[in-house]
Protein backbone atom coordinates (compact mmCIF):
# COMPACT_ATOMS: atom_id res chain seq x y z
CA UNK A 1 -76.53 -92.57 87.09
CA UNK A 2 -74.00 -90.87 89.60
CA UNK A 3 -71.18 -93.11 90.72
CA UNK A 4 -68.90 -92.45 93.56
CA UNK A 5 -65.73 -93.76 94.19
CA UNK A 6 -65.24 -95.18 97.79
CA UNK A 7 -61.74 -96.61 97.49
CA UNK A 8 -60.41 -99.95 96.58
CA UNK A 9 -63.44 -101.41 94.44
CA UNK A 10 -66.24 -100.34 96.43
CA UNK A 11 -68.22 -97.75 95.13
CA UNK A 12 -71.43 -96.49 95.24
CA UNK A 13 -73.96 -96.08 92.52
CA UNK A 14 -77.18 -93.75 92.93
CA UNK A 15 -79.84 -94.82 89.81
CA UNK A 16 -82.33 -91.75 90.90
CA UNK A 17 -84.35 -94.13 92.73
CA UNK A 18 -82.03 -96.44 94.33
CA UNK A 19 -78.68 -96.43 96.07
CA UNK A 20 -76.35 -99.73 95.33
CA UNK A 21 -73.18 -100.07 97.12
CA UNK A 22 -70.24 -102.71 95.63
CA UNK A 23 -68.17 -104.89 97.31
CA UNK A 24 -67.95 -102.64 100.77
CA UNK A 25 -64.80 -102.29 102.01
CA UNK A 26 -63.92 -99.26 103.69
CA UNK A 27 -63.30 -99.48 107.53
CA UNK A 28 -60.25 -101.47 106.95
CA UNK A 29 -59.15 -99.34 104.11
CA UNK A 30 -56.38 -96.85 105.73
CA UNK A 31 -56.82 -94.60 102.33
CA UNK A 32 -60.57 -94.60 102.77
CA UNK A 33 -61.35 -95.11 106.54
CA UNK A 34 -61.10 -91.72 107.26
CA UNK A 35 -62.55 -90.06 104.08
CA UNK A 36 -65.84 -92.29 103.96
CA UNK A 37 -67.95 -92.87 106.65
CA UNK A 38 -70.48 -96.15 106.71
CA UNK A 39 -73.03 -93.88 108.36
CA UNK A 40 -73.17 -91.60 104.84
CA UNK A 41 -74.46 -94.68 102.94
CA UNK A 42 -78.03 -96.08 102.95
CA UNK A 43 -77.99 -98.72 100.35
CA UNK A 44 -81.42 -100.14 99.15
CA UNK A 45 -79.39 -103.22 97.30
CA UNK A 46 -75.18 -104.52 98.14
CA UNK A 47 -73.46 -106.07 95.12
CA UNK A 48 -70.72 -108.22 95.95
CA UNK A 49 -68.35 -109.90 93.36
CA UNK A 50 -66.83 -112.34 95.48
CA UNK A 51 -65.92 -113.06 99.07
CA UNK A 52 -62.38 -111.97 99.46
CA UNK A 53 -61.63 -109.89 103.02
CA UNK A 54 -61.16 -106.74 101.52
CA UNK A 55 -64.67 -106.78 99.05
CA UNK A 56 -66.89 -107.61 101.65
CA UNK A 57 -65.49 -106.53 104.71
CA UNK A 58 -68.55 -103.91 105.56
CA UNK A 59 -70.93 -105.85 104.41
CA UNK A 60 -72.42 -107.25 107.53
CA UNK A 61 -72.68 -103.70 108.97
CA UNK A 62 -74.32 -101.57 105.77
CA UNK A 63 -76.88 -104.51 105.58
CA UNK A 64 -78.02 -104.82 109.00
CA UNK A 65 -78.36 -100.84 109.57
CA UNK A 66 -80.03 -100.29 106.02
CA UNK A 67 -81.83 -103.29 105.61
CA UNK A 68 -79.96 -103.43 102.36
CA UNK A 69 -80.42 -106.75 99.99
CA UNK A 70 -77.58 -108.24 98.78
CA UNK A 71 -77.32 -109.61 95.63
CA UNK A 72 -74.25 -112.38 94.66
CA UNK A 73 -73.32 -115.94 94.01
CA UNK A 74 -75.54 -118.74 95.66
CA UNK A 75 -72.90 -119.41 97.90
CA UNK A 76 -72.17 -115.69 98.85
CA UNK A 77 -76.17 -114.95 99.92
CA UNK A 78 -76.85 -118.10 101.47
CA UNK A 79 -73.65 -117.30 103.84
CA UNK A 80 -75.42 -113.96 104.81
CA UNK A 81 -78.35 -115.20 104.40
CA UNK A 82 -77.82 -117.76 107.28
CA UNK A 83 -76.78 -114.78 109.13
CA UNK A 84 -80.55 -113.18 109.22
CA UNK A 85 -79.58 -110.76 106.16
CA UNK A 86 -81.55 -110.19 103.01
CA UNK A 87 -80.28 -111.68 99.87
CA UNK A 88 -81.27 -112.61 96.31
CA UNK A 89 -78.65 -115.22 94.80
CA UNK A 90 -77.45 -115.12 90.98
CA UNK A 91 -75.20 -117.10 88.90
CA UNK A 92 -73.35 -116.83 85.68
CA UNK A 93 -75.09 -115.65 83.17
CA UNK A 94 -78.30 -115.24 84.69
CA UNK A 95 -80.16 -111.39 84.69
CA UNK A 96 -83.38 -110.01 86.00
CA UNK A 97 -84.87 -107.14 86.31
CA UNK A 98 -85.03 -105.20 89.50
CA UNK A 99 -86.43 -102.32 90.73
CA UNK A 100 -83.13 -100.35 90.52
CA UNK A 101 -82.93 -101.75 86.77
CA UNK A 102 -81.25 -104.48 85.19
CA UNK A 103 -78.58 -106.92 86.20
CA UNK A 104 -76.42 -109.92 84.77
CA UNK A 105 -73.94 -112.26 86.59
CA UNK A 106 -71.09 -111.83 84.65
CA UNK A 107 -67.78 -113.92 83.96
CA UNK A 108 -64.54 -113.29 85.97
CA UNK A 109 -61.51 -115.22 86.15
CA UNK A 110 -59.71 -114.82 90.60
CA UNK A 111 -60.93 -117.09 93.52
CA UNK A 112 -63.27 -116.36 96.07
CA UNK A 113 -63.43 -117.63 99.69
CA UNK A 114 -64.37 -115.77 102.76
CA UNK A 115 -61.60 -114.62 105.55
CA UNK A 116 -62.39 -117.72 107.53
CA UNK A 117 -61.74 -120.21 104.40
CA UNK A 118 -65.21 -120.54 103.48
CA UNK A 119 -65.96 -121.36 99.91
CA UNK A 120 -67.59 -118.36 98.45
CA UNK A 121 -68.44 -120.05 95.07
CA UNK A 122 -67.09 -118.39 91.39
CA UNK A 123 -66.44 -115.30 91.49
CA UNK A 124 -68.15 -112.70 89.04
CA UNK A 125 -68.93 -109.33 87.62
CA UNK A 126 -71.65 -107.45 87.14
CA UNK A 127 -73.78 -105.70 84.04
CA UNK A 128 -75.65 -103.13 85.57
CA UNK A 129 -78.71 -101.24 83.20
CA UNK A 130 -80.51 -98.32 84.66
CA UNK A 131 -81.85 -95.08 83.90
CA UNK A 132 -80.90 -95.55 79.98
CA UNK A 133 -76.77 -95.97 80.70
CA UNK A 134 -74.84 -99.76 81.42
CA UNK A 135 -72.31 -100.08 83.31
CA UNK A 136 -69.64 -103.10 83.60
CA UNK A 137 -68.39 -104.17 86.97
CA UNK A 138 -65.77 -106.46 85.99
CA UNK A 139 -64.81 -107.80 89.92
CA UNK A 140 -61.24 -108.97 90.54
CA UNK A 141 -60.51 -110.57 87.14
CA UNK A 142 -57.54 -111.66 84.92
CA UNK A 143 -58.46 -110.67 80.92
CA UNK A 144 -60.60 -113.37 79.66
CA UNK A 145 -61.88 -113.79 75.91
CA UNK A 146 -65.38 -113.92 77.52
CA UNK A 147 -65.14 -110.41 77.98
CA UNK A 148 -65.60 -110.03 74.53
CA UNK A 149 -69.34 -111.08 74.46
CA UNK A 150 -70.62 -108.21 76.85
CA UNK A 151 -71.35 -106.05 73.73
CA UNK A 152 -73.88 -108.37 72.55
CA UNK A 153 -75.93 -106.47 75.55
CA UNK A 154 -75.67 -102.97 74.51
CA UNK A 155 -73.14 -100.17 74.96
CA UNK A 156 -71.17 -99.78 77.83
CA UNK A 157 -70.98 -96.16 79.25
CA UNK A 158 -68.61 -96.93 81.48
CA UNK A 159 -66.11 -100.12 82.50
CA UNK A 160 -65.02 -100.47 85.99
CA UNK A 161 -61.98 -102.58 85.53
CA UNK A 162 -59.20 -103.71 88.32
CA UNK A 163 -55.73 -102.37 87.18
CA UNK A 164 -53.48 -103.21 90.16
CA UNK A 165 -51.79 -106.44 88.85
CA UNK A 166 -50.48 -108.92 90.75
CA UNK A 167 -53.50 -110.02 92.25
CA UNK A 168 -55.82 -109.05 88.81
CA UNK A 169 -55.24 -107.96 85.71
CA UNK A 170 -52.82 -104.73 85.34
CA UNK A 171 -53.19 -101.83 83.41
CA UNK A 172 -51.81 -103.41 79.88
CA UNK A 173 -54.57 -106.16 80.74
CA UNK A 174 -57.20 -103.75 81.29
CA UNK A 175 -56.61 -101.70 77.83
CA UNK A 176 -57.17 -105.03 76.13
CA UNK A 177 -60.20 -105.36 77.99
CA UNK A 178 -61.44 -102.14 77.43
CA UNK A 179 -60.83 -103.09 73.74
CA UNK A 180 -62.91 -106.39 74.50
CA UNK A 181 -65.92 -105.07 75.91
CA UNK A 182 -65.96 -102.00 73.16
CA UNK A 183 -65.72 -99.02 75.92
CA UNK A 184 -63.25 -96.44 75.58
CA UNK A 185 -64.62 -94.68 78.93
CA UNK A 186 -63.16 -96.58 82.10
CA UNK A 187 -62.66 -96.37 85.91
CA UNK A 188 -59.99 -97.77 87.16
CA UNK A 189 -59.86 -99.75 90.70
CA UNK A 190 -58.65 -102.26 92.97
CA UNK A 191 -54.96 -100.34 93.24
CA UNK A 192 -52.51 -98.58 95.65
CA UNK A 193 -54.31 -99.56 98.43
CA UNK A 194 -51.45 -102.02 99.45
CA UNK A 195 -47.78 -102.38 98.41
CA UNK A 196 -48.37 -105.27 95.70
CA UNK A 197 -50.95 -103.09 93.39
CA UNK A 198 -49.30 -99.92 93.79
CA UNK A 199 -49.00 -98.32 90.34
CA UNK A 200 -47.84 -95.47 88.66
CA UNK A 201 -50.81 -92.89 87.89
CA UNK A 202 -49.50 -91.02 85.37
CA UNK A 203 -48.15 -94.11 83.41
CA UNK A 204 -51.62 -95.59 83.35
CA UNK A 205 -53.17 -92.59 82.00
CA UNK A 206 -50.86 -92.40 79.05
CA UNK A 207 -51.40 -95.86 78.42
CA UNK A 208 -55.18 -95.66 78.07
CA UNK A 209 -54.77 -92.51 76.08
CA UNK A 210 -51.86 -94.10 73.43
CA UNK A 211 -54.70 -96.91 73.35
CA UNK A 212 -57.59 -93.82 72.60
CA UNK A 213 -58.91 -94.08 75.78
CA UNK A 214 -59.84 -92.57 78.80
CA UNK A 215 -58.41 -93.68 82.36
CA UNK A 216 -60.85 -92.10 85.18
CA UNK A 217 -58.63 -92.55 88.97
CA UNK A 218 -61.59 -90.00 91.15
CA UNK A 219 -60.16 -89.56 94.36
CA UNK A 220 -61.60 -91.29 97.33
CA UNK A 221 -65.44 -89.50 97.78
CA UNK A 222 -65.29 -88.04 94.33
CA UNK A 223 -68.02 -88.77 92.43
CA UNK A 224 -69.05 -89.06 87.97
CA UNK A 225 -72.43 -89.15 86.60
CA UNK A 226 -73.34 -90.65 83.17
């Protein structure tokens, strides 16, 4: 599984057989606008988290070029769904198999609502299984005990966890939850693309490594495999 990180907290995951993009938000990124281009990206499935402006911003775009189907809340798909678009709605702890691999709605604790003040149901993460490696896509979240269930399903190779603050948990948050979910391997998003999640790099990586654990922060295009 080869992940690449396209700024914010989209990213995009290739399986071997299958290209999945999360929570697209790149044109109205200034740090990624100009690195990442939506033409590069031909996503056979969208994952989106929750509704917020700068999670789904792209959206609308990536799945009407690549005929991409997007997988979310109820709420979430039926809103793009009404728009022509393909979806397949989830909800909290509900998995299935697809032909990428496995999925399950996860817990997170933020809002959701579209730019226009549409309700965009709860938001949620992800747990993503494919090609023998899992992967948690925690979604704008505070630290919730919930977390601490996910490794009931298996290892995690890798936790993508928000460590902005302000607006989700920050990166003293996110080594507890690292702690929850059992991974000492994580990738850090959702930060310094605007002035409130700013952070300071260098601090965050010593924090994960007092705690025994890794801090990945790729740079925008850069990519990790599992």
């Amino acid at each position: 599984m080869k992940i690449t990180f396209l700024g914010h907290a989209a990213l995009r995951i290739d399986t071997g057989s299958h290209q999945v993009v999360v929570d697209p938000f790149i044109t109205g990124n200034p740090l990624a606008k100009e690195k990442i281009s939506l033409d590069s990206l031909e996503p056979d499935y969208i994952l989106l988290t929750h509704a917020h402006q700068d999670h789904v911003l792209d959206v609308e775009a990536l799945a009407e070029r690549s005929g991409a189907t997007i997988i979310s809340n109820f709420e979430i798909v039926s809103h793009y769904q009404a728009k022509g678009l393909k979806g397949h709605p989830m909800n909290h702890g509900g998995a299935r198999d697809f032909d990428f691999g496995w999925l399950k709605y996860v817990h997170a604790v933020h809002t959701s609502s579209f730019a226009d003040g549409t309700y965009g149901g709860q938001p949620g993460g992800f747990l993503l299984r494919a090609g023998g490696k899992q992967l948690y896509i925690a979604g704008d979240t505070a630290l919730h005990m919930d977390m601490k269930l996910l490794p009931h399903y298996g290892n995690l190779d890798l936790a993508v966890l928000p460590i902005g603050d302000n607006f989700t948990m920050g990166v003293a948050d996110a080594v507890l939850a690292a702690d929850f979910v059992e991974c000492s391997r994580v990738l850090g998003v959702h930060y310094d693309t605007f002035g409130y999640i700013v952070i300071d790099k260098k601090q965050a990586r010593e924090a994960f490594a007092k705690a025994g654990k890794t801090l990945l922060l790729p740079e925008i295009g850069e990519s990790l495999t599992l």
